[in-house]
Protein backbone atom coordinates (compact mmCIF):
# COMPACT_ATOMS: atom_id res chain seq x y z
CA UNK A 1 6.81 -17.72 -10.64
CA UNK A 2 8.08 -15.37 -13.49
CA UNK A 3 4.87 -13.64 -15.16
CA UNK A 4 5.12 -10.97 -17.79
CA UNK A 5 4.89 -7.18 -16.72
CA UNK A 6 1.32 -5.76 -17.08
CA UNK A 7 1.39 -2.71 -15.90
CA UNK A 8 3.90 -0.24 -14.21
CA UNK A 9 3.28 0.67 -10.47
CA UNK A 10 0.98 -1.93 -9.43
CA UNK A 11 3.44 -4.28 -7.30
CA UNK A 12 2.88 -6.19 -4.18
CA UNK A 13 5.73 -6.51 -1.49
CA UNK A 14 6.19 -9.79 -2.86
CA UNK A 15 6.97 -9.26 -6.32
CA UNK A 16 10.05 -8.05 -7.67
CA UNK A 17 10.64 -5.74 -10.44
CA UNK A 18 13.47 -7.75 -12.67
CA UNK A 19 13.43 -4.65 -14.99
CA UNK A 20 14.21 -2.24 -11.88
CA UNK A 21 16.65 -1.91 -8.95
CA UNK A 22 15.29 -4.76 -7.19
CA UNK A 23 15.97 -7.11 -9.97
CA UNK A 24 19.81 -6.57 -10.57
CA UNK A 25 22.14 -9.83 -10.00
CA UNK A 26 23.25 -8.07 -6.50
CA UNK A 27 20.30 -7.03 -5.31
CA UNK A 28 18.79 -10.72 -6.10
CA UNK A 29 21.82 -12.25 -4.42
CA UNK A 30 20.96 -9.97 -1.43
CA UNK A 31 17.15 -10.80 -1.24
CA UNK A 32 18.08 -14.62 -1.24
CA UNK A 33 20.44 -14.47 0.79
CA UNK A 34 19.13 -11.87 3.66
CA UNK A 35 15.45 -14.59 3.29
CA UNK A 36 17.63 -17.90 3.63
CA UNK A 37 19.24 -16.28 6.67
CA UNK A 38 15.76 -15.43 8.21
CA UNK A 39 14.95 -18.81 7.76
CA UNK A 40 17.48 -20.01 10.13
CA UNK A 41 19.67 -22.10 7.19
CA UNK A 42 23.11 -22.83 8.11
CA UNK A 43 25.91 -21.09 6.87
CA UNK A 44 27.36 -23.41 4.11
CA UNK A 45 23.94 -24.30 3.23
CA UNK A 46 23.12 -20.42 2.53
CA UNK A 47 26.39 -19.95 0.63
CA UNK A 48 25.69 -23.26 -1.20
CA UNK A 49 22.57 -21.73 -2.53
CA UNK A 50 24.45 -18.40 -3.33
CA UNK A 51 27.34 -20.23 -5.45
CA UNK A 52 24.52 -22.00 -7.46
CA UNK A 53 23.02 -18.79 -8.39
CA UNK A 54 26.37 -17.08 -9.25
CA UNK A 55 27.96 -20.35 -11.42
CA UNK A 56 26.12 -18.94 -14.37
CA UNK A 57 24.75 -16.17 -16.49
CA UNK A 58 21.82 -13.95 -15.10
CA UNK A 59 19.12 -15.80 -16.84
CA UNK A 60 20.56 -18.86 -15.02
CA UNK A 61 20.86 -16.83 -11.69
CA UNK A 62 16.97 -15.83 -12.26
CA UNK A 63 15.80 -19.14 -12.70
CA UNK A 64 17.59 -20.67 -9.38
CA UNK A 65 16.46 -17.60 -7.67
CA UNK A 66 12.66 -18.31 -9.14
CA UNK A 67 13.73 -22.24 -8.03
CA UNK A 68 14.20 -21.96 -4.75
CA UNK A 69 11.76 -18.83 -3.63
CA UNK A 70 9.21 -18.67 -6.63
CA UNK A 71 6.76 -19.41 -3.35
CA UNK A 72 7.69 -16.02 -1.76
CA UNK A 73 8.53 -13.57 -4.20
CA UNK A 74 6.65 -12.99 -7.61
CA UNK A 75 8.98 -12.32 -10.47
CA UNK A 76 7.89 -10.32 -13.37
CA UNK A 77 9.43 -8.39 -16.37
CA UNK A 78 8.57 -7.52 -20.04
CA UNK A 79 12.36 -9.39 -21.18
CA UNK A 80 10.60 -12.44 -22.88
CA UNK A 81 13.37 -14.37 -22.87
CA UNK A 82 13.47 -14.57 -18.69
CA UNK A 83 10.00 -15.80 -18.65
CA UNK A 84 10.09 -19.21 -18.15
């Protein structure tokens, strides 16, 4: 889930800042991929994931990132045009 930004400072482990550190391309890329490794996924499958993410823009990378682990992390940011 993407939500809008309400207030600065008040974040759960779960959610992730996209307008910080934590919500960079890399650091996104990291997240997924350190969480499908937890998870005991395959190799290819992992990088599979990780090539789907990268084949596009960063709104696209956001939204396959949102796809396949909206249920563990919260997204939010005050860029409108991420919110989905």
């Amino acid at each position: 889930m993407i939500k809008l930004k309400l207030s600065d400072g008040d974040s759960q482990p779960t959610v992730i800042d996209l307008d910080g550190p934590s919500g960079n391309a890399w650091s996104l890329l990291a997240t997924a991929d350190t969480t499908l490794t937890n998870s005991g996924m395959p190799f290819e499958e992992r990088q599979s994931i990780l090539r789907e993410m990268k084949c596009d823009d960063y709104e696209h990378l956001v939204a396959t990132f949102d796809s396949y682990f909206g249920t563990l992390f919260t997204l939010e940011t005050n860029q409108e045009e991420l919110i989905l």
